[in-house]
PDB file of N, CA and C in Angstrom:
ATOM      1  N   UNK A   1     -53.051 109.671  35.987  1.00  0.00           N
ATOM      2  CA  UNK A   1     -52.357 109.828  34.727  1.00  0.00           C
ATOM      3  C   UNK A   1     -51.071 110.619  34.970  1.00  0.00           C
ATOM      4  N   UNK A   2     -49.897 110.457  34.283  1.00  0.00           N
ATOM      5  CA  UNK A   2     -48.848 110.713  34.582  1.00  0.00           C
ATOM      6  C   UNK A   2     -48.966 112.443  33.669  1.00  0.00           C
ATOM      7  N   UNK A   3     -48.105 113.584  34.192  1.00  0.00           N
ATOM      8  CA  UNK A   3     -47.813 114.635  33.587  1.00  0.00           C
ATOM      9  C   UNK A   3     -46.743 114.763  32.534  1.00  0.00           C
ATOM     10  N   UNK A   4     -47.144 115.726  31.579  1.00  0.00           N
ATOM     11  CA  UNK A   4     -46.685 115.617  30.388  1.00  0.00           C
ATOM     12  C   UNK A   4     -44.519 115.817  30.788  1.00  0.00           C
ATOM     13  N   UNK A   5     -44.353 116.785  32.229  1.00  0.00           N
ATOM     14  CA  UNK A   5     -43.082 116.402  32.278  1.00  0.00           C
ATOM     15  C   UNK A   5     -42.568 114.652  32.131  1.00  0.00           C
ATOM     16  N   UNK A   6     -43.441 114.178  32.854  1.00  0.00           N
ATOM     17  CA  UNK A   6     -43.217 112.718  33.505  1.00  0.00           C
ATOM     18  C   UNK A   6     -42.920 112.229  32.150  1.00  0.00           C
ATOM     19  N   UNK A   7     -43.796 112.378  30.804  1.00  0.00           N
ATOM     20  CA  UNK A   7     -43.809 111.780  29.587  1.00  0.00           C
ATOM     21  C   UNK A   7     -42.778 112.160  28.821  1.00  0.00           C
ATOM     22  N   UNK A   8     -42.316 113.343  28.997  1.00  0.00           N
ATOM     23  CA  UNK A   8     -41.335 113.925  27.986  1.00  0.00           C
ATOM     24  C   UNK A   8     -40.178 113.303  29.045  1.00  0.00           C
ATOM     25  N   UNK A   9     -39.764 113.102  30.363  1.00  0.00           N
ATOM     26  CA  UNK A   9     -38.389 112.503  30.515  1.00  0.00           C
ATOM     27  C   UNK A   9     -38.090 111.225  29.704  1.00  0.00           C
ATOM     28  N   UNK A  10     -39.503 110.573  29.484  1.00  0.00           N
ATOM     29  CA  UNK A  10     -39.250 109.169  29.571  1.00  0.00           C
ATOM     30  C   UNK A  10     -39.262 108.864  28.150  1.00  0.00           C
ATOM     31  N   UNK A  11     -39.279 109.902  26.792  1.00  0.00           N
ATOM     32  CA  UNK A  11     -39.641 109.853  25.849  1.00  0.00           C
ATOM     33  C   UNK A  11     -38.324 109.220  24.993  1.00  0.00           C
ATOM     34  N   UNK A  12     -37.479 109.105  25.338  1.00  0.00           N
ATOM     35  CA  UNK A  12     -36.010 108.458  24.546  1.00  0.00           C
ATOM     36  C   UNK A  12     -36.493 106.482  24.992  1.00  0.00           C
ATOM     37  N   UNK A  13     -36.594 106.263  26.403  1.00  0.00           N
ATOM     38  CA  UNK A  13     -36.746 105.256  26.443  1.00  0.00           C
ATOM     39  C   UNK A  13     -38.345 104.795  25.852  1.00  0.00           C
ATOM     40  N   UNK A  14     -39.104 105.268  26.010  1.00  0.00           N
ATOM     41  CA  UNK A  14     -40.670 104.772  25.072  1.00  0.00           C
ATOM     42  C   UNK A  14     -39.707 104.561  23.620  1.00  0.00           C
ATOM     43  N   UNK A  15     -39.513 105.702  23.233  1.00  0.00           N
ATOM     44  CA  UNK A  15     -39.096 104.911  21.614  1.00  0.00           C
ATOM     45  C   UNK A  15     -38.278 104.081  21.246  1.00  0.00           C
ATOM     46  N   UNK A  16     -36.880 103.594  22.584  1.00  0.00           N
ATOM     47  CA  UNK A  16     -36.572 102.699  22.266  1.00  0.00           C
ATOM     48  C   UNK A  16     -36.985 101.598  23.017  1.00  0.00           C
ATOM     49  N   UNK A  17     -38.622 100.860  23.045  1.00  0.00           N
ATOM     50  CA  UNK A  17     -38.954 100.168  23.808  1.00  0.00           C
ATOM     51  C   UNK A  17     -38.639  99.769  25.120  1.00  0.00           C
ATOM     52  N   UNK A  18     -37.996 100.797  25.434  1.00  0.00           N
ATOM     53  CA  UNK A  18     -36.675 100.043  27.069  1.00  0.00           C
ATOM     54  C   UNK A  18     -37.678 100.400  28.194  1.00  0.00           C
ATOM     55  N   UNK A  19     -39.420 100.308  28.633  1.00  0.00           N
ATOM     56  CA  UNK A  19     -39.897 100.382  29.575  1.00  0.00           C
ATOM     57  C   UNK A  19     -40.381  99.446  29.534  1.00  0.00           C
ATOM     58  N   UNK A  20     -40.788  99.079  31.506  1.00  0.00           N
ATOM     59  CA  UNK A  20     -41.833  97.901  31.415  1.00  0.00           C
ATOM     60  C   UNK A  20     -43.615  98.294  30.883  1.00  0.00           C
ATOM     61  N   UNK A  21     -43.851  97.281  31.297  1.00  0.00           N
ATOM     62  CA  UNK A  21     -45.474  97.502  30.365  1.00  0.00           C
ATOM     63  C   UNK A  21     -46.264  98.413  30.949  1.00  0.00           C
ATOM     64  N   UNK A  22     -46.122  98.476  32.289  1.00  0.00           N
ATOM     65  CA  UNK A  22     -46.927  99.244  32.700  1.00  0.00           C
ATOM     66  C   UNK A  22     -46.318 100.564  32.601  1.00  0.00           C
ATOM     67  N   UNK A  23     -45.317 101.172  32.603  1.00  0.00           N
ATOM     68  CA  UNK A  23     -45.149 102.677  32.320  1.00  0.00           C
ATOM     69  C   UNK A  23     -44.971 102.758  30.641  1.00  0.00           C
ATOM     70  N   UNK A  24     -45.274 101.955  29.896  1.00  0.00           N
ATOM     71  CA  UNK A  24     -45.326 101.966  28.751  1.00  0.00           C
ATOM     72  C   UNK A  24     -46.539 102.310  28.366  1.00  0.00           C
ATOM     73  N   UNK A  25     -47.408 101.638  28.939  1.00  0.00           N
ATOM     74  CA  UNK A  25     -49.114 101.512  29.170  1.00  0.00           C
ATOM     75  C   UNK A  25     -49.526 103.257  29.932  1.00  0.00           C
ATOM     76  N   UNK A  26     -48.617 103.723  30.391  1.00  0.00           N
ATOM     77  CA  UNK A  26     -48.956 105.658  31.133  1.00  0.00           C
ATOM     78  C   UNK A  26     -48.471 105.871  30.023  1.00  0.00           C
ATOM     79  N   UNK A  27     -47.054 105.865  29.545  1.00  0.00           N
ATOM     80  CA  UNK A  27     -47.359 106.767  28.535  1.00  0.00           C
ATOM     81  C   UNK A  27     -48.176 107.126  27.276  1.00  0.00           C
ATOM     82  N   UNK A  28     -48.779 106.090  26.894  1.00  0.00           N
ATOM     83  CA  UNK A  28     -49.421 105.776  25.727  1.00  0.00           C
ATOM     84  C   UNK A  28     -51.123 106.323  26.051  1.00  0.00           C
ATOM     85  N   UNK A  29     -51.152 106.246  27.546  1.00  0.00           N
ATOM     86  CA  UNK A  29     -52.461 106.776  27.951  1.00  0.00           C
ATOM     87  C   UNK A  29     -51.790 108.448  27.759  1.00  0.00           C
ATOM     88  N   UNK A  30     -51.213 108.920  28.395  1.00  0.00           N
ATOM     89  CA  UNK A  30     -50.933 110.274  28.298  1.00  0.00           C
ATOM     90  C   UNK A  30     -50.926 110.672  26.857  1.00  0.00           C
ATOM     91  N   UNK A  31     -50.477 110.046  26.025  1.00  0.00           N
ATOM     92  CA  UNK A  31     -50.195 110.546  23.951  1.00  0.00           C
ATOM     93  C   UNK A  31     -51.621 110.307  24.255  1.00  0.00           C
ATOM     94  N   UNK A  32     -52.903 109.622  24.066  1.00  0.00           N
ATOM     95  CA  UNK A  32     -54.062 109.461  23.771  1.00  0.00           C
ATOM     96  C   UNK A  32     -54.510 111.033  24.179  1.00  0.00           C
ATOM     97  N   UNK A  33     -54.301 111.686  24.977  1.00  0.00           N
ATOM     98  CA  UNK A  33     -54.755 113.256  25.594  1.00  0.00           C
ATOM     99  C   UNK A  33     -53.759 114.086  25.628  1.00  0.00           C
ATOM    100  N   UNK A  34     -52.704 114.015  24.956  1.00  0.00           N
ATOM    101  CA  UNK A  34     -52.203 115.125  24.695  1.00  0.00           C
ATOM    102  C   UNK A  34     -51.296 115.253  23.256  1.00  0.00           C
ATOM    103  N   UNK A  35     -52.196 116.281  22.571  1.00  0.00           N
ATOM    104  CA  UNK A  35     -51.401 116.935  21.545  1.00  0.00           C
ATOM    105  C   UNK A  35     -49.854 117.265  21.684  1.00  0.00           C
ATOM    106  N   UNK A  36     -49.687 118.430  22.535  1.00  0.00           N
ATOM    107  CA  UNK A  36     -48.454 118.438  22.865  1.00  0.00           C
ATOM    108  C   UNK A  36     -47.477 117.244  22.737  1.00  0.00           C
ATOM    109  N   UNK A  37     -47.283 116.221  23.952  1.00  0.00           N
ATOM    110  CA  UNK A  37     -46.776 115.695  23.688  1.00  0.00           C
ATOM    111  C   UNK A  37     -46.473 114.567  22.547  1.00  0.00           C
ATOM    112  N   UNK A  38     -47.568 114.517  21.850  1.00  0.00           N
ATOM    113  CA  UNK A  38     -47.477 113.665  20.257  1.00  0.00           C
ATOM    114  C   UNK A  38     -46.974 114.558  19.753  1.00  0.00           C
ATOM    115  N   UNK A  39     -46.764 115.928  19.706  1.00  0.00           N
ATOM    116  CA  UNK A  39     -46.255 116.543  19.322  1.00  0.00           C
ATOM    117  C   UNK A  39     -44.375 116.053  19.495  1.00  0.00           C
ATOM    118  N   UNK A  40     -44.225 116.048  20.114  1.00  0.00           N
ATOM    119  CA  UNK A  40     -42.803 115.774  21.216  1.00  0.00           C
ATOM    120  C   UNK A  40     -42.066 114.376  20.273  1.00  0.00           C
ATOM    121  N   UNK A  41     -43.298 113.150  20.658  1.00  0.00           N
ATOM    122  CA  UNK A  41     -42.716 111.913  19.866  1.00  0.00           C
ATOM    123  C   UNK A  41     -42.456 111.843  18.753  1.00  0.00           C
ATOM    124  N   UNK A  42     -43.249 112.354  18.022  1.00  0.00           N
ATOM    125  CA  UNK A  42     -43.212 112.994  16.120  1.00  0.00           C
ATOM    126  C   UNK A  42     -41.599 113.482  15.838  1.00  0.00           C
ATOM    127  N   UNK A  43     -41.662 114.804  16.393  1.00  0.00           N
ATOM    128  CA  UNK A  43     -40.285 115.311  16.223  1.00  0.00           C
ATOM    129  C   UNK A  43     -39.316 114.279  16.731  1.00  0.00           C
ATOM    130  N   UNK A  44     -39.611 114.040  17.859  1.00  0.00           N
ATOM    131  CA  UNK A  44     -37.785 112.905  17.802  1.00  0.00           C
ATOM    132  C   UNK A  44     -37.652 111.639  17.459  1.00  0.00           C
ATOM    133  N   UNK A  45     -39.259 111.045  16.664  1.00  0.00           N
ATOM    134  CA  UNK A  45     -39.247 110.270  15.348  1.00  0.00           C
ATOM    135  C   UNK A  45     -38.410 110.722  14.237  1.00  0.00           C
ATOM    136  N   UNK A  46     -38.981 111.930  13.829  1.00  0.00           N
ATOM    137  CA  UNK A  46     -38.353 112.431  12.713  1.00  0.00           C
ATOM    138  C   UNK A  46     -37.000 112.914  12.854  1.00  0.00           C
ATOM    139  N   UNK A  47     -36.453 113.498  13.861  1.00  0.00           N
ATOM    140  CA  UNK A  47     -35.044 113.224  14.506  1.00  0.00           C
ATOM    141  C   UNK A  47     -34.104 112.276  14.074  1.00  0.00           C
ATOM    142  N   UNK A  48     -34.738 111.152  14.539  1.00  0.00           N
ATOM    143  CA  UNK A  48     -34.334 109.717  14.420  1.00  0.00           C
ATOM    144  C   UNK A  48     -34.020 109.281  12.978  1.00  0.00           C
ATOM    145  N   UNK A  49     -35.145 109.803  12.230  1.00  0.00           N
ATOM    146  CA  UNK A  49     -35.221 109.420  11.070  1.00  0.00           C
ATOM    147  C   UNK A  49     -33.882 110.418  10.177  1.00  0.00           C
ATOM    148  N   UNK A  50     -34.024 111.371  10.366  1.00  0.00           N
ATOM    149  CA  UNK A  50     -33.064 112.233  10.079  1.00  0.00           C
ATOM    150  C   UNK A  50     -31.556 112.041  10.253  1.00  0.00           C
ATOM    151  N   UNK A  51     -31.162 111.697  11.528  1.00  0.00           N
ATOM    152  CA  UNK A  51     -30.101 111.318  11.653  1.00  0.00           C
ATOM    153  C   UNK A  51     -29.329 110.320  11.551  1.00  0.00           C
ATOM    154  N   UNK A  52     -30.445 108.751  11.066  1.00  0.00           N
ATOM    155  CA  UNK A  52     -30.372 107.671  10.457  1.00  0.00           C
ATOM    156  C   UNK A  52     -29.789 108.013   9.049  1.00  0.00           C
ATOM    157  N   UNK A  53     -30.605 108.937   8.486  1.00  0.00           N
ATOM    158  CA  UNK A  53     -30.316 109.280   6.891  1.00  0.00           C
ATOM    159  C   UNK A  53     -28.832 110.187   7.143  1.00  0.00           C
ATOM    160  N   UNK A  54     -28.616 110.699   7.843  1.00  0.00           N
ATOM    161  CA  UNK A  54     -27.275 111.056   7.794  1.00  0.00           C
ATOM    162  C   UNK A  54     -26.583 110.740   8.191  1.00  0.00           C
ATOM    163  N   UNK A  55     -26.017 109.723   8.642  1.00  0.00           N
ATOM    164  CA  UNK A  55     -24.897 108.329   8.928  1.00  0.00           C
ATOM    165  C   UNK A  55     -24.390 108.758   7.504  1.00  0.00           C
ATOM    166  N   UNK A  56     -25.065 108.096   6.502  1.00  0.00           N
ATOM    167  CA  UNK A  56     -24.132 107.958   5.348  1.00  0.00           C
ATOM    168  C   UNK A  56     -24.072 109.129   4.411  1.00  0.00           C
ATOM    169  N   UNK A  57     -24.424 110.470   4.808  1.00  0.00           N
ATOM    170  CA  UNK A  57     -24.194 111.574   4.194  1.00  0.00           C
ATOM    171  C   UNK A  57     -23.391 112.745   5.199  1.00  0.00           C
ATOM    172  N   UNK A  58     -22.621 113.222   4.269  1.00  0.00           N
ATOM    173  CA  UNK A  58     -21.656 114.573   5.242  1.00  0.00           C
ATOM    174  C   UNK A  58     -22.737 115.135   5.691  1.00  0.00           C
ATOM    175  N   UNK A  59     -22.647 115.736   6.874  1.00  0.00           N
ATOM    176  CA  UNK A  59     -23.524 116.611   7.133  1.00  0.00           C
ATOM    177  C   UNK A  59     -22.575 117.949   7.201  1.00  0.00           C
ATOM    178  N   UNK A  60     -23.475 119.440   7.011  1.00  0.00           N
ATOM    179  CA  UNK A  60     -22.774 120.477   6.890  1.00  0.00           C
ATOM    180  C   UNK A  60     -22.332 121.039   7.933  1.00  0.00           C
ATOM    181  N   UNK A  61     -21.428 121.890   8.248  1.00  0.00           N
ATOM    182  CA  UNK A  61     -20.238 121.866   9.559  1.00  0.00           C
ATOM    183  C   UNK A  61     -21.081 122.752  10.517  1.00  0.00           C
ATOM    184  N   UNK A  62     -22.168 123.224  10.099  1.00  0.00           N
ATOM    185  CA  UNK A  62     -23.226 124.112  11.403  1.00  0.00           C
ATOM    186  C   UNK A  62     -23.867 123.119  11.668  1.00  0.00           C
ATOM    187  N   UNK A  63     -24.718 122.326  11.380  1.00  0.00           N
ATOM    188  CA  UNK A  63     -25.141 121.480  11.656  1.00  0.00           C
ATOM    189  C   UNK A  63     -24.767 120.462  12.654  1.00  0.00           C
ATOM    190  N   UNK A  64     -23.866 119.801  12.041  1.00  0.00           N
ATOM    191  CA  UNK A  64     -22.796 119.040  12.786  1.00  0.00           C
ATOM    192  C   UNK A  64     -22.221 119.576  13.941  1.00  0.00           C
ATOM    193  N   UNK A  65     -22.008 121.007  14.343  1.00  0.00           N
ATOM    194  CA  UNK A  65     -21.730 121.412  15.611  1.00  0.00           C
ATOM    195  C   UNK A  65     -22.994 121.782  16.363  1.00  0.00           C
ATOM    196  N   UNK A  66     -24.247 121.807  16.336  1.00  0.00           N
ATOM    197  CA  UNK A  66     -24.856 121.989  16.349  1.00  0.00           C
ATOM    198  C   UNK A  66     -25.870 121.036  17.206  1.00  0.00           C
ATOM    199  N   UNK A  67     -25.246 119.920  16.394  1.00  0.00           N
ATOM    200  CA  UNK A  67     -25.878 118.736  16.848  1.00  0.00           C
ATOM    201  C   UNK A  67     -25.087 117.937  18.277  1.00  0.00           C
ATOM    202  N   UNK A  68     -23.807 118.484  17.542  1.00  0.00           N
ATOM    203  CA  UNK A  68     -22.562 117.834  18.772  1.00  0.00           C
ATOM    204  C   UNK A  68     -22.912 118.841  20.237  1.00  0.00           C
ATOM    205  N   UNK A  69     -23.151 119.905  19.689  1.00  0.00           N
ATOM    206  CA  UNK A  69     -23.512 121.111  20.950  1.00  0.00           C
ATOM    207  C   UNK A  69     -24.983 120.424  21.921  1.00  0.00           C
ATOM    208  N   UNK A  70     -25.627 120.450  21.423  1.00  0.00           N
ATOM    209  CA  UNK A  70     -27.006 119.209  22.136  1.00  0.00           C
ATOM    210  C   UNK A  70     -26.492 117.777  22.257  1.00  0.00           C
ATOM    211  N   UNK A  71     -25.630 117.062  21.928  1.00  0.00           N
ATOM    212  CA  UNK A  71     -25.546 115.864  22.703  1.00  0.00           C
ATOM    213  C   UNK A  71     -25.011 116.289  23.580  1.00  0.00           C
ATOM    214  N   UNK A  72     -23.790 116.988  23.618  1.00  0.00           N
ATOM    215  CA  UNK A  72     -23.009 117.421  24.802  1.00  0.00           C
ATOM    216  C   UNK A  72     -23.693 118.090  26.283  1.00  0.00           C
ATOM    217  N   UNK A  73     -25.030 118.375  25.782  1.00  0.00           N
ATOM    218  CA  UNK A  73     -25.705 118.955  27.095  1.00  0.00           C
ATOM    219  C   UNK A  73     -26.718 117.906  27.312  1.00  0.00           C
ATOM    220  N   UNK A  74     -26.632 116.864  26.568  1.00  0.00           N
ATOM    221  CA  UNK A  74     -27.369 116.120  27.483  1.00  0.00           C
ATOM    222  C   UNK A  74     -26.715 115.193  28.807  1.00  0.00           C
ATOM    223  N   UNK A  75     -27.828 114.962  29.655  1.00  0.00           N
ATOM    224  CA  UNK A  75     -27.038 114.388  30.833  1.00  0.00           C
ATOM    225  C   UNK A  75     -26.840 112.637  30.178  1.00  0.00           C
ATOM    226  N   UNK A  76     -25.338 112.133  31.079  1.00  0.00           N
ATOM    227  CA  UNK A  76     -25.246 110.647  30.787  1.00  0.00           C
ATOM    228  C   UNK A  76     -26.392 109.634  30.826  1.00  0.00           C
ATOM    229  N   UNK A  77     -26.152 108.753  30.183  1.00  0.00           N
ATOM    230  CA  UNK A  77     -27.393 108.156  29.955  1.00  0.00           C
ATOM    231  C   UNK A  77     -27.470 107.336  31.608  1.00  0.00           C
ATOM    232  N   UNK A  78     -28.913 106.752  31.744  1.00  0.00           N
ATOM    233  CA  UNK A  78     -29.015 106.125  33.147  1.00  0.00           C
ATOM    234  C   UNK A  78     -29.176 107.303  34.189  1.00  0.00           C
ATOM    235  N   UNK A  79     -28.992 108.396  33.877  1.00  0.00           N
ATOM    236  CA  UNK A  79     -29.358 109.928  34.534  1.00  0.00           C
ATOM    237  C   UNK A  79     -30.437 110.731  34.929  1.00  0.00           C
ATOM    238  N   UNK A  80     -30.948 111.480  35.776  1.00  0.00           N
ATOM    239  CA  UNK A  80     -32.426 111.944  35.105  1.00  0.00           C
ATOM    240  C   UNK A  80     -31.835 113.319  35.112  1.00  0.00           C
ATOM    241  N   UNK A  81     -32.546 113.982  34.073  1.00  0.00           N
ATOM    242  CA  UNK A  81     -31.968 115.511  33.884  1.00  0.00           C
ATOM    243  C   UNK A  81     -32.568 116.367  35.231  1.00  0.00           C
ATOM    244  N   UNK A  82     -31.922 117.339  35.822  1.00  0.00           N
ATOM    245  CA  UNK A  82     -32.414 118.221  36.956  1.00  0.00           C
ATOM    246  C   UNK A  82     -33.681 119.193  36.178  1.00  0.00           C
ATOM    247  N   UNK A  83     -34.441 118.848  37.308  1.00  0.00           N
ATOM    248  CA  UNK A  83     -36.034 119.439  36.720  1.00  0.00           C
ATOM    249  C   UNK A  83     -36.237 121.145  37.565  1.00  0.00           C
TER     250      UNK A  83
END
């Protein structure tokens, strides 16, 4: 079974379906035993959901830097972040 790091790198591509079946098939075994990380998918569901709903609403200027401050530290996509 893969470790919950292994699950949380791969957690942007699980939600946007972009794995093959079989590491799709680890992660889904790993959420079956761990809280934590359902913990993990939830929030950047609701993330998702959140920031869907604010496309078409201002968002407030802490926020909005806030948010720009975390994309900016994430690494380019196709990347793996240094562990």
């Amino acid at each position: 079974m893969i470790t919950c790091s292994d699950a949380v790198r791969q957690l942007w591509e699980y939600l946007d379906s972009a794995l093959d079946a079989q590491e799709r098939e680890r992660i889904e075994e790993h959420l079956g035993l761990c809280l934590r990380c359902c913990g993990e998918v939830e929030f950047a569901r609701e993330l998702r959901r959140f920031l869907r709903a604010s496309v078409a609403a201002d968002l407030p200027p802490e926020v909005h830097d806030r948010l720009s401050g975390f994309l900016d530290s994430m690494p380019p996509a196709g990347t793996k972040a240094e562990q």
